[in-house]
PDB file of N, CA and C in Angstrom:
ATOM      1  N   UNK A   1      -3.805 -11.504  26.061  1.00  0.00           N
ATOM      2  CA  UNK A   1      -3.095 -11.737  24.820  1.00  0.00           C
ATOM      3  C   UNK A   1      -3.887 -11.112  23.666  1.00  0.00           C
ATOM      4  N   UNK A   2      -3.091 -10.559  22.786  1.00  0.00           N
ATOM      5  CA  UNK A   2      -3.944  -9.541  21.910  1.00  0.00           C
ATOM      6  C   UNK A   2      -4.440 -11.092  20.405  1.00  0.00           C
ATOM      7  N   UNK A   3      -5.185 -10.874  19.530  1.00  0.00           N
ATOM      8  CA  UNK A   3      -5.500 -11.799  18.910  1.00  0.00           C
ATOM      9  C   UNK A   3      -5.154 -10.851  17.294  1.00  0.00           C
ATOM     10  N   UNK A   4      -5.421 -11.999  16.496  1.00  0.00           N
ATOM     11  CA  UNK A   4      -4.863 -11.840  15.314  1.00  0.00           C
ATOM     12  C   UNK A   4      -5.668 -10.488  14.547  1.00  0.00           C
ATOM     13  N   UNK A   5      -7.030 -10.654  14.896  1.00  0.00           N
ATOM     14  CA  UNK A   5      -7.948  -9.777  14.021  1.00  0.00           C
ATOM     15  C   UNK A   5      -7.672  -8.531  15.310  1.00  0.00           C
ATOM     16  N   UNK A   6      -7.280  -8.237  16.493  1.00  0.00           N
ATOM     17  CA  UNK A   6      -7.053  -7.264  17.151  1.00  0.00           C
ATOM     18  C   UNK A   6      -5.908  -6.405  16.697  1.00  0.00           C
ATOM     19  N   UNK A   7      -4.919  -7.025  16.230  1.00  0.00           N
ATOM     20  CA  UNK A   7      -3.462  -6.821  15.833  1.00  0.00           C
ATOM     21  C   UNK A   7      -3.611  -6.272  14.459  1.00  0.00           C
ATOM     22  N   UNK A   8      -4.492  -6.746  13.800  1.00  0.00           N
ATOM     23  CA  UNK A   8      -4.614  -6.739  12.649  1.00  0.00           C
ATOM     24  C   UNK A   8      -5.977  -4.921  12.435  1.00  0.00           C
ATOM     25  N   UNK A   9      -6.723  -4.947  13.126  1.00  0.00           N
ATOM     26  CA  UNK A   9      -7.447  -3.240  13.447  1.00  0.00           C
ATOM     27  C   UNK A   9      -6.498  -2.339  13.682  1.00  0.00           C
ATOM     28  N   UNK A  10      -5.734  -2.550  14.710  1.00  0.00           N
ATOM     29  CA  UNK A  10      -4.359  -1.580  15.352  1.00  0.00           C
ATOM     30  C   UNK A  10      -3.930  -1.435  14.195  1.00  0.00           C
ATOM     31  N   UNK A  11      -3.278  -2.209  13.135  1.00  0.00           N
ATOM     32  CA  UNK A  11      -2.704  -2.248  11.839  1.00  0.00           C
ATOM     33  C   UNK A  11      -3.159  -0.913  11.521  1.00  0.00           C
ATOM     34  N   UNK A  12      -4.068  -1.425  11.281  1.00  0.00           N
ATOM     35  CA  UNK A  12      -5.037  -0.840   9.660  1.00  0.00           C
ATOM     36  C   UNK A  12      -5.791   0.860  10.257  1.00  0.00           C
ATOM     37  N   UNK A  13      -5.484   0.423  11.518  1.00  0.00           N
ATOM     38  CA  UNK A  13      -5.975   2.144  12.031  1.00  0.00           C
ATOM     39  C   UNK A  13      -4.568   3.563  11.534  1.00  0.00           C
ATOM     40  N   UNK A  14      -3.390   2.656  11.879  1.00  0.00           N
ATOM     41  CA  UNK A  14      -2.395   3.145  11.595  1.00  0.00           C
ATOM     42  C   UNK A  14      -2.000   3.381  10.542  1.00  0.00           C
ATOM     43  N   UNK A  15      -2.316   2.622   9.671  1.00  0.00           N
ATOM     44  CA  UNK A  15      -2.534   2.642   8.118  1.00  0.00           C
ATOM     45  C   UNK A  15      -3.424   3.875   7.397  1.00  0.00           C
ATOM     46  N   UNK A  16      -4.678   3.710   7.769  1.00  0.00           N
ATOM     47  CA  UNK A  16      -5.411   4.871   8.121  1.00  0.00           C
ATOM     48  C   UNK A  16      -5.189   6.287   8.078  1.00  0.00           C
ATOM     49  N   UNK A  17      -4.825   6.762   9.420  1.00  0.00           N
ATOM     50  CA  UNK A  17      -3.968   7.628  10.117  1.00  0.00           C
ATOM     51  C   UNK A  17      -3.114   8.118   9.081  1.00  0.00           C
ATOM     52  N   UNK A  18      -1.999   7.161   8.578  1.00  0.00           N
ATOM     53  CA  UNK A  18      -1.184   7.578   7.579  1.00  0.00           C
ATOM     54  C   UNK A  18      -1.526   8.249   6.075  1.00  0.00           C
ATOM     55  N   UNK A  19      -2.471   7.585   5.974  1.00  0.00           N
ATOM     56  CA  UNK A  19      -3.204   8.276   4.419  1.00  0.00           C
ATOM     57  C   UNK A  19      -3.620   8.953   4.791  1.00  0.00           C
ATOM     58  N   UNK A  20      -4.596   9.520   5.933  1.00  0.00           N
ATOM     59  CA  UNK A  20      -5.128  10.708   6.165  1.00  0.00           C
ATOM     60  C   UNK A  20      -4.277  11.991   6.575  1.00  0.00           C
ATOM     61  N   UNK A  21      -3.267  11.741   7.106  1.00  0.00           N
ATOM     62  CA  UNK A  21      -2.714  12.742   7.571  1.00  0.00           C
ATOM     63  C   UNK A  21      -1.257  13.167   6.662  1.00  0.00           C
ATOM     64  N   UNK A  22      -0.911  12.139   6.283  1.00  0.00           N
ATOM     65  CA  UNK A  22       0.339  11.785   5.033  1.00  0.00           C
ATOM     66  C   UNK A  22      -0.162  12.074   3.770  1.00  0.00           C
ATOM     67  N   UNK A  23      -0.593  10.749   2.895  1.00  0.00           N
ATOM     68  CA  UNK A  23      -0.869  10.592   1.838  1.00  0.00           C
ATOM     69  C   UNK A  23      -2.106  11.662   1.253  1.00  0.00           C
ATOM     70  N   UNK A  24      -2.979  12.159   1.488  1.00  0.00           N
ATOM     71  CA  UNK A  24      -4.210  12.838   0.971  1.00  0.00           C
ATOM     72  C   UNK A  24      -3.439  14.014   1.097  1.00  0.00           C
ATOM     73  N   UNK A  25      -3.034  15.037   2.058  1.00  0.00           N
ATOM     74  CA  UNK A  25      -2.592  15.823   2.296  1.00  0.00           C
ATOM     75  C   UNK A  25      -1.348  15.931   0.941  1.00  0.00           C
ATOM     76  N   UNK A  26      -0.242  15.180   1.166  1.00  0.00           N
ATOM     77  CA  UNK A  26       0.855  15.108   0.038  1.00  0.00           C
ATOM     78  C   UNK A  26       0.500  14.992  -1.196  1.00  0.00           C
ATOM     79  N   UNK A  27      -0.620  14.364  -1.577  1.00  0.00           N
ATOM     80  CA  UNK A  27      -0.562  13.907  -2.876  1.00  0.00           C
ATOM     81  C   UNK A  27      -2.224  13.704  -3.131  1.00  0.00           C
ATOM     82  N   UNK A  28      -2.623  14.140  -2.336  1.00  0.00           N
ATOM     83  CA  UNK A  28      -4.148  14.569  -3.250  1.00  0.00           C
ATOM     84  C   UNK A  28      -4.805  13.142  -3.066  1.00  0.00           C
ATOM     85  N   UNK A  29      -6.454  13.050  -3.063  1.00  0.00           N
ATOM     86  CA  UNK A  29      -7.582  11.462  -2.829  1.00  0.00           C
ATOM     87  C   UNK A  29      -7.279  11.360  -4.454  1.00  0.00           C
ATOM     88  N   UNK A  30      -8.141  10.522  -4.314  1.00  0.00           N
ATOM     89  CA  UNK A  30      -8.307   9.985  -5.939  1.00  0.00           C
ATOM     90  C   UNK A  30      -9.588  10.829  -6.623  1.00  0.00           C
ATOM     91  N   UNK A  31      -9.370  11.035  -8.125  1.00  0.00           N
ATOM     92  CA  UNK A  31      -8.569  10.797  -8.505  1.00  0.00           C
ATOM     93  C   UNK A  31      -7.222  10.944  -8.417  1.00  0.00           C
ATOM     94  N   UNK A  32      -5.916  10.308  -8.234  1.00  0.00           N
ATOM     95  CA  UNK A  32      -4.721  10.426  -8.255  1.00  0.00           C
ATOM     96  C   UNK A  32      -4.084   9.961  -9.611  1.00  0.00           C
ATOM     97  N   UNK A  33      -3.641  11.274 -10.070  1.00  0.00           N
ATOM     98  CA  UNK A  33      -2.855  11.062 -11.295  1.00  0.00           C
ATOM     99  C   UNK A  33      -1.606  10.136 -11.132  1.00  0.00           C
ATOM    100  N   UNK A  34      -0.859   9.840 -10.607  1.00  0.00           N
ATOM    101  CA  UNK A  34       0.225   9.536 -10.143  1.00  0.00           C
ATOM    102  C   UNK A  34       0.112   7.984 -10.161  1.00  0.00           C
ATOM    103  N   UNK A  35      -1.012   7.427  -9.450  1.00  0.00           N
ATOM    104  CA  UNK A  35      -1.394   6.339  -9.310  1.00  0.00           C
ATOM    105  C   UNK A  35      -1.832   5.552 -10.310  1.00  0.00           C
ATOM    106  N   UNK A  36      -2.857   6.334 -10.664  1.00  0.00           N
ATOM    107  CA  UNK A  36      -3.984   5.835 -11.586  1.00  0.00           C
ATOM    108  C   UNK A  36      -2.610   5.554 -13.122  1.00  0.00           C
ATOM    109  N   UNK A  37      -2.271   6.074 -13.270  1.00  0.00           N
ATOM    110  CA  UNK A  37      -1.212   5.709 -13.975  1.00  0.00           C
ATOM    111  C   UNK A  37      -0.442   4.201 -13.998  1.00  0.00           C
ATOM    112  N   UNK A  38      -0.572   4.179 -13.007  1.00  0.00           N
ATOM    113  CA  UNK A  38       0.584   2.738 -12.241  1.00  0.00           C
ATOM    114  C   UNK A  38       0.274   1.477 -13.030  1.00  0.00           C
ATOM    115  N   UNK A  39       0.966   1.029 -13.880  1.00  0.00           N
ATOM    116  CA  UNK A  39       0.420  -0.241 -14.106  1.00  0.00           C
ATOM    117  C   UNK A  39       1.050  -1.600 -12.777  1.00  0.00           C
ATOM    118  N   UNK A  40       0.869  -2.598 -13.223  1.00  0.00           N
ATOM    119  CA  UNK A  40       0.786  -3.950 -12.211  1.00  0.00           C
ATOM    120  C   UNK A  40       2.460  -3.835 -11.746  1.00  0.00           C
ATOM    121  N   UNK A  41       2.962  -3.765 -12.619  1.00  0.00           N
ATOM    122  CA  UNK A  41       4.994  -3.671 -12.521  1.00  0.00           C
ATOM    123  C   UNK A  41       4.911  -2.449 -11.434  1.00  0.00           C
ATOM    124  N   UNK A  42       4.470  -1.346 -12.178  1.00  0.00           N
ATOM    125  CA  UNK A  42       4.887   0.001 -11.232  1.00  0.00           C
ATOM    126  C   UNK A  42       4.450   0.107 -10.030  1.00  0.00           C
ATOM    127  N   UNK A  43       3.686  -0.499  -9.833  1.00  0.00           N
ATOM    128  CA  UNK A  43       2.849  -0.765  -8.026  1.00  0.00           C
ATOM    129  C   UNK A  43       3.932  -1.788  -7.437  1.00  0.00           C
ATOM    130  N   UNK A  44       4.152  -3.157  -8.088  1.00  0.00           N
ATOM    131  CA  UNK A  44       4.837  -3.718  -7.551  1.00  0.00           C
ATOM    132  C   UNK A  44       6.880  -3.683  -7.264  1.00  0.00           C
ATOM    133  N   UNK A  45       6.743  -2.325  -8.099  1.00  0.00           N
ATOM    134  CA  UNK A  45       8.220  -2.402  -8.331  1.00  0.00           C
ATOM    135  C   UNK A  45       8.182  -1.330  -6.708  1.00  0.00           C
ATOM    136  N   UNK A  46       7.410  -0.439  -6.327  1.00  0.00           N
ATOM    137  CA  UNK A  46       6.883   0.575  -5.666  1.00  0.00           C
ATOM    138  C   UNK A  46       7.157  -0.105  -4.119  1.00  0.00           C
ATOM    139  N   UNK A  47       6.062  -1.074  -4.195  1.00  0.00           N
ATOM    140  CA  UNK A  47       5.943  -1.988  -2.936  1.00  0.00           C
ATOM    141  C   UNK A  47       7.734  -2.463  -2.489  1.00  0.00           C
ATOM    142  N   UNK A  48       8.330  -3.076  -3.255  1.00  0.00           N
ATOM    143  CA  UNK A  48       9.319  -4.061  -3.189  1.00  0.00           C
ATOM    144  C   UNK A  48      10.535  -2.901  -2.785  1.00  0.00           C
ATOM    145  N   UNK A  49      10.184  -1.479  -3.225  1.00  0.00           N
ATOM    146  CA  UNK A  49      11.458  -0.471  -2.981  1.00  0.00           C
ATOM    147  C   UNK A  49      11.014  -0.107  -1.429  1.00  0.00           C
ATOM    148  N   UNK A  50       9.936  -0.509  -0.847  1.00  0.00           N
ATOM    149  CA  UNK A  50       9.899   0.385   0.364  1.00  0.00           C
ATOM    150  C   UNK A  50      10.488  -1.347   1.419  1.00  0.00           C
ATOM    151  N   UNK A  51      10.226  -2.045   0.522  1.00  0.00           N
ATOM    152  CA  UNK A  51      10.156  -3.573   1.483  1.00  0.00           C
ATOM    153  C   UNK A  51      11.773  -3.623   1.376  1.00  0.00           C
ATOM    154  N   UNK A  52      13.015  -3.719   0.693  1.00  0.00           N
ATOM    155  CA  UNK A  52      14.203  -3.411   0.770  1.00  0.00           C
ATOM    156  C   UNK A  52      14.745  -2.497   1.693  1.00  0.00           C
ATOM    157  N   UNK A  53      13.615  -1.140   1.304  1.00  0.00           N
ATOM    158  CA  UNK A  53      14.583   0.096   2.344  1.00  0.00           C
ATOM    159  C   UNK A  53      14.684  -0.644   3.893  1.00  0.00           C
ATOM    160  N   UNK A  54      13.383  -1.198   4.207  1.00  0.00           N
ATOM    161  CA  UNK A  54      13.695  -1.760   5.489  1.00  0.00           C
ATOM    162  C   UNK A  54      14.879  -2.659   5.457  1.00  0.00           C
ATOM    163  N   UNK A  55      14.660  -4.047   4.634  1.00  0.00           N
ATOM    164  CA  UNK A  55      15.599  -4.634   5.112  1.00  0.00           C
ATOM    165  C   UNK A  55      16.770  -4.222   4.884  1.00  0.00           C
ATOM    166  N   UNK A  56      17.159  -3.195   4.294  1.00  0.00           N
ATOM    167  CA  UNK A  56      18.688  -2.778   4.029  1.00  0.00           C
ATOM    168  C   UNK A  56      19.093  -0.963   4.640  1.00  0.00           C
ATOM    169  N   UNK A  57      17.758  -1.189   5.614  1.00  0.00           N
ATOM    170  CA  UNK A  57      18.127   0.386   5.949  1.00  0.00           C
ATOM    171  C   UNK A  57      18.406   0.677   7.413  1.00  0.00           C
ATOM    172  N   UNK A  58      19.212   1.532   7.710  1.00  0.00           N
ATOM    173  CA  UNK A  58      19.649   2.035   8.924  1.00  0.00           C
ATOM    174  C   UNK A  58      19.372   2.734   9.893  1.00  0.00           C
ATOM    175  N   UNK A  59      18.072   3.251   9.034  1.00  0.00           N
ATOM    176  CA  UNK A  59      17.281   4.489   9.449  1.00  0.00           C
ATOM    177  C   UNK A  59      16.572   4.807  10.971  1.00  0.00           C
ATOM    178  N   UNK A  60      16.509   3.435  10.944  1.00  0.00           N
ATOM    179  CA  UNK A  60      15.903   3.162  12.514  1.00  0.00           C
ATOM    180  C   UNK A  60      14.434   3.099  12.775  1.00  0.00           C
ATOM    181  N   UNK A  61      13.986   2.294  13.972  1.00  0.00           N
ATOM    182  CA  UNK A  61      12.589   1.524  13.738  1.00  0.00           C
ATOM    183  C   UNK A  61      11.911   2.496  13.873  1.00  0.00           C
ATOM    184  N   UNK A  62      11.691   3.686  13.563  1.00  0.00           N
ATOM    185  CA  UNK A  62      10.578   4.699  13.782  1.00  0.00           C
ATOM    186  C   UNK A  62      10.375   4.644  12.184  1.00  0.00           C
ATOM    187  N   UNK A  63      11.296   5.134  11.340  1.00  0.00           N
ATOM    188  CA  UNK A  63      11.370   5.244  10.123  1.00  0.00           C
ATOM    189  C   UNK A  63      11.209   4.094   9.315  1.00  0.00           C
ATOM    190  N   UNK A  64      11.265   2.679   9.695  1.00  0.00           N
ATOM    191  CA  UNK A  64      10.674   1.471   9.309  1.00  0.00           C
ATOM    192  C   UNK A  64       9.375   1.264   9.726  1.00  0.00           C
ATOM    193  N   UNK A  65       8.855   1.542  10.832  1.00  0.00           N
ATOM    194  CA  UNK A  65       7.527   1.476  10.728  1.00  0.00           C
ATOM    195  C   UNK A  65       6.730   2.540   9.990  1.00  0.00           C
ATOM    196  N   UNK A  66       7.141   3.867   9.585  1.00  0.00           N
ATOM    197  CA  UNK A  66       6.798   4.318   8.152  1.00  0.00           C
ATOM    198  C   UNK A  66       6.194   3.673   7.376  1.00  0.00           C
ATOM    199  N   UNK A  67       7.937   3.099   6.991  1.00  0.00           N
ATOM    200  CA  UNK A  67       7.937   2.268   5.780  1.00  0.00           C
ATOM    201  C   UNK A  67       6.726   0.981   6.043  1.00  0.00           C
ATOM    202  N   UNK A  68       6.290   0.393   6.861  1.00  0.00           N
ATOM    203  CA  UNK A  68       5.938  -0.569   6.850  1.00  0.00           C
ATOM    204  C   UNK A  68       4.058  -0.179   6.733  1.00  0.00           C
ATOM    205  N   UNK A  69       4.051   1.416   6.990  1.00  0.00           N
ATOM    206  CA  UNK A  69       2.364   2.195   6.258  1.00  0.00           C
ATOM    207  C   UNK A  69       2.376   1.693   4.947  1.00  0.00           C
ATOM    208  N   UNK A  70       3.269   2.194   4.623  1.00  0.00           N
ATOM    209  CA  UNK A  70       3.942   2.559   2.638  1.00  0.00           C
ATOM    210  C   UNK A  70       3.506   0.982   1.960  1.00  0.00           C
ATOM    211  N   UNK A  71       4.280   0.144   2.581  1.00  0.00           N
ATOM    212  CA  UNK A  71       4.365  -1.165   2.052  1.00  0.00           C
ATOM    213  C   UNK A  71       2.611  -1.479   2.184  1.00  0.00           C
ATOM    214  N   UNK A  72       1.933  -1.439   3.157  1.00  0.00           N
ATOM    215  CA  UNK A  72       0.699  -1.985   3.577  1.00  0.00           C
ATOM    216  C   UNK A  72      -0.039  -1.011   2.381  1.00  0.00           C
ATOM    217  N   UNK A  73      -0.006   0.310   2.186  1.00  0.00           N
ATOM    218  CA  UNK A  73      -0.720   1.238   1.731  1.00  0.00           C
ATOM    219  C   UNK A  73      -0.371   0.732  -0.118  1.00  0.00           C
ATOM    220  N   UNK A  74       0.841   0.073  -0.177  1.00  0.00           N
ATOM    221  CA  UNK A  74       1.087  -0.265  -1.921  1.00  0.00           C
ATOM    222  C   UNK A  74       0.425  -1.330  -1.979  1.00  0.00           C
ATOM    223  N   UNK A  75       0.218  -2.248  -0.840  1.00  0.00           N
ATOM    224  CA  UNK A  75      -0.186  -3.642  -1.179  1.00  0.00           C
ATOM    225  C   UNK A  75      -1.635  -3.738  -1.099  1.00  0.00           C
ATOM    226  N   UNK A  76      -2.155  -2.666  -1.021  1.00  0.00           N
ATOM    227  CA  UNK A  76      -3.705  -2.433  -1.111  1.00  0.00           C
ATOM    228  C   UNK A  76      -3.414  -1.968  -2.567  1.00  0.00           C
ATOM    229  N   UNK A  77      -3.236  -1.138  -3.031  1.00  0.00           N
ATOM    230  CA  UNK A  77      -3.073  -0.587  -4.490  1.00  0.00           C
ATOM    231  C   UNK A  77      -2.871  -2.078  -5.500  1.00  0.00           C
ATOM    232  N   UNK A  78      -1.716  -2.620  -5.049  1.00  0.00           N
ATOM    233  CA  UNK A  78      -1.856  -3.887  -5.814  1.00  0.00           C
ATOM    234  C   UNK A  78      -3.279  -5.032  -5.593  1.00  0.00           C
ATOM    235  N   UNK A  79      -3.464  -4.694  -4.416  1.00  0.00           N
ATOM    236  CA  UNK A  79      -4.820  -6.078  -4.489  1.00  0.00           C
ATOM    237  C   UNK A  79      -5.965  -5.287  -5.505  1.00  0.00           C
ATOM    238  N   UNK A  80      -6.427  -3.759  -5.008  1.00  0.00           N
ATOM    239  CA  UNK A  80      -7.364  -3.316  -5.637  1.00  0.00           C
ATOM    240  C   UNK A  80      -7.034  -3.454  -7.719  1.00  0.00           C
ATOM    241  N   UNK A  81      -5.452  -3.298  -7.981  1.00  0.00           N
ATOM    242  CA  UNK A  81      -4.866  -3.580  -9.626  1.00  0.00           C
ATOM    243  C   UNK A  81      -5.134  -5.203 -10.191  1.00  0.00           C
ATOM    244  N   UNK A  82      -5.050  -6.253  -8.936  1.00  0.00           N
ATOM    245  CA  UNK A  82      -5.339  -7.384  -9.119  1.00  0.00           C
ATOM    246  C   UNK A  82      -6.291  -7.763  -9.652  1.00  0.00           C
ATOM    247  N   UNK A  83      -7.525  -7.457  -8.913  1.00  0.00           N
ATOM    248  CA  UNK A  83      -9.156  -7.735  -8.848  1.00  0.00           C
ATOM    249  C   UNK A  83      -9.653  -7.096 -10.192  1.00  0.00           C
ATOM    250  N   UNK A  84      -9.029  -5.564 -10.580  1.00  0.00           N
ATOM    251  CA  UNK A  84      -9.307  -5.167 -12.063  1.00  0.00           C
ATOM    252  C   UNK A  84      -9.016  -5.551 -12.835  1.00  0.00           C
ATOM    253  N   UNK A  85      -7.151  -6.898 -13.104  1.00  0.00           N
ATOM    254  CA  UNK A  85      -7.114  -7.499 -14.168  1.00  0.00           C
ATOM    255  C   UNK A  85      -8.202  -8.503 -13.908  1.00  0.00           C
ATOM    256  N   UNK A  86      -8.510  -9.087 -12.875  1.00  0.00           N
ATOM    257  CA  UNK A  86      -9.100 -10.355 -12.592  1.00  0.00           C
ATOM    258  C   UNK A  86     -10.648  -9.992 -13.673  1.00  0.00           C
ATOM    259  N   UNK A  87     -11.282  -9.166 -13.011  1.00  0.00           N
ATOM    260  CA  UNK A  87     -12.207  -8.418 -13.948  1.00  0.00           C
ATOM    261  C   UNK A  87     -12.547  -8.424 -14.887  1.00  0.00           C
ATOM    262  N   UNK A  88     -11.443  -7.688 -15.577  1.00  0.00           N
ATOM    263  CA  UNK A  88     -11.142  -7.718 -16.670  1.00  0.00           C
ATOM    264  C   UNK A  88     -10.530  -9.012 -17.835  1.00  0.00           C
ATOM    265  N   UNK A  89     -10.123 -10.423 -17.047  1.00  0.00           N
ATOM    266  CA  UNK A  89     -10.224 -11.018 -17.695  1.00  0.00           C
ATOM    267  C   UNK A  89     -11.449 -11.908 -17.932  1.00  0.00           C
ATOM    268  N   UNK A  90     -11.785 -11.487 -16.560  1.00  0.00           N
ATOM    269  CA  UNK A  90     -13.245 -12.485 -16.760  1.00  0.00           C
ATOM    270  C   UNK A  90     -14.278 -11.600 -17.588  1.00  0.00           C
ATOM    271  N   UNK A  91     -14.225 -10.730 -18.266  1.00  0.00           N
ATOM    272  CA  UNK A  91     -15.311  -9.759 -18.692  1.00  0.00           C
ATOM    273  C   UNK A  91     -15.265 -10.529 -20.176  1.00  0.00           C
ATOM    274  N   UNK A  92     -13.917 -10.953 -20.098  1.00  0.00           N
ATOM    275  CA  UNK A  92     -12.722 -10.900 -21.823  1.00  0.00           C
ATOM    276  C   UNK A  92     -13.151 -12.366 -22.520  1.00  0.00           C
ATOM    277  N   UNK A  93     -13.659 -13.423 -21.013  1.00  0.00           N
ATOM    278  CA  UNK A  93     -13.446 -15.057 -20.889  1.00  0.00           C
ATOM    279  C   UNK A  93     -15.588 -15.250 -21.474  1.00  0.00           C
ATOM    280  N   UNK A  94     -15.549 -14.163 -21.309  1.00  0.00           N
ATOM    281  CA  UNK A  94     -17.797 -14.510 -21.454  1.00  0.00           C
ATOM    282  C   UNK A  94     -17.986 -14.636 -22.936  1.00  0.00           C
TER     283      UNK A  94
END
């Protein structure tokens, strides 16, 4: 039986994989203009359009598990946008 943190490497290798061979290639490492731009809305409006296409898309499970890089790959963008307001409010709170 595979375990949670096993399931969870497989993930993130695939995840991986995808930025390396997808994302860097398409759209350049960071700095990323595109990104770096993004405020907290635009990451999350980002995330929530790829999390719909699945549930409302036809496309078929090859093309949802795509989507499901995309979603994992925005929801890192949002944790890393999180931790900088977090940061940033605690810098604001001293």
């Amino acid at each position: 039986m595979i375990t949670k943190i096993e399931e969870w490497i497989g993930f993130s290798e695939a995840v991986e994989t995808h930025i390396k061979e997808y994302v860097i290639p398409q759209y350049g490492d960071y700095p990323d203009e595109m990104i770096e731009e993004f405020n907290l809305r635009d990451i999350q409006k980002q995330l929530g359009r790829y999390v719909k296409r699945i549930e409302f898309s036809s496309r078929g499970i090859e093309d949802s598990i795509v989507d499901s890089l995309k979603i994992a790959h925005y929801a890192c963008y949002l944790h890393t946008k999180l931790k900088e307001i977090e940061n940033e409010n605690n810098l604001k709170s001293k």
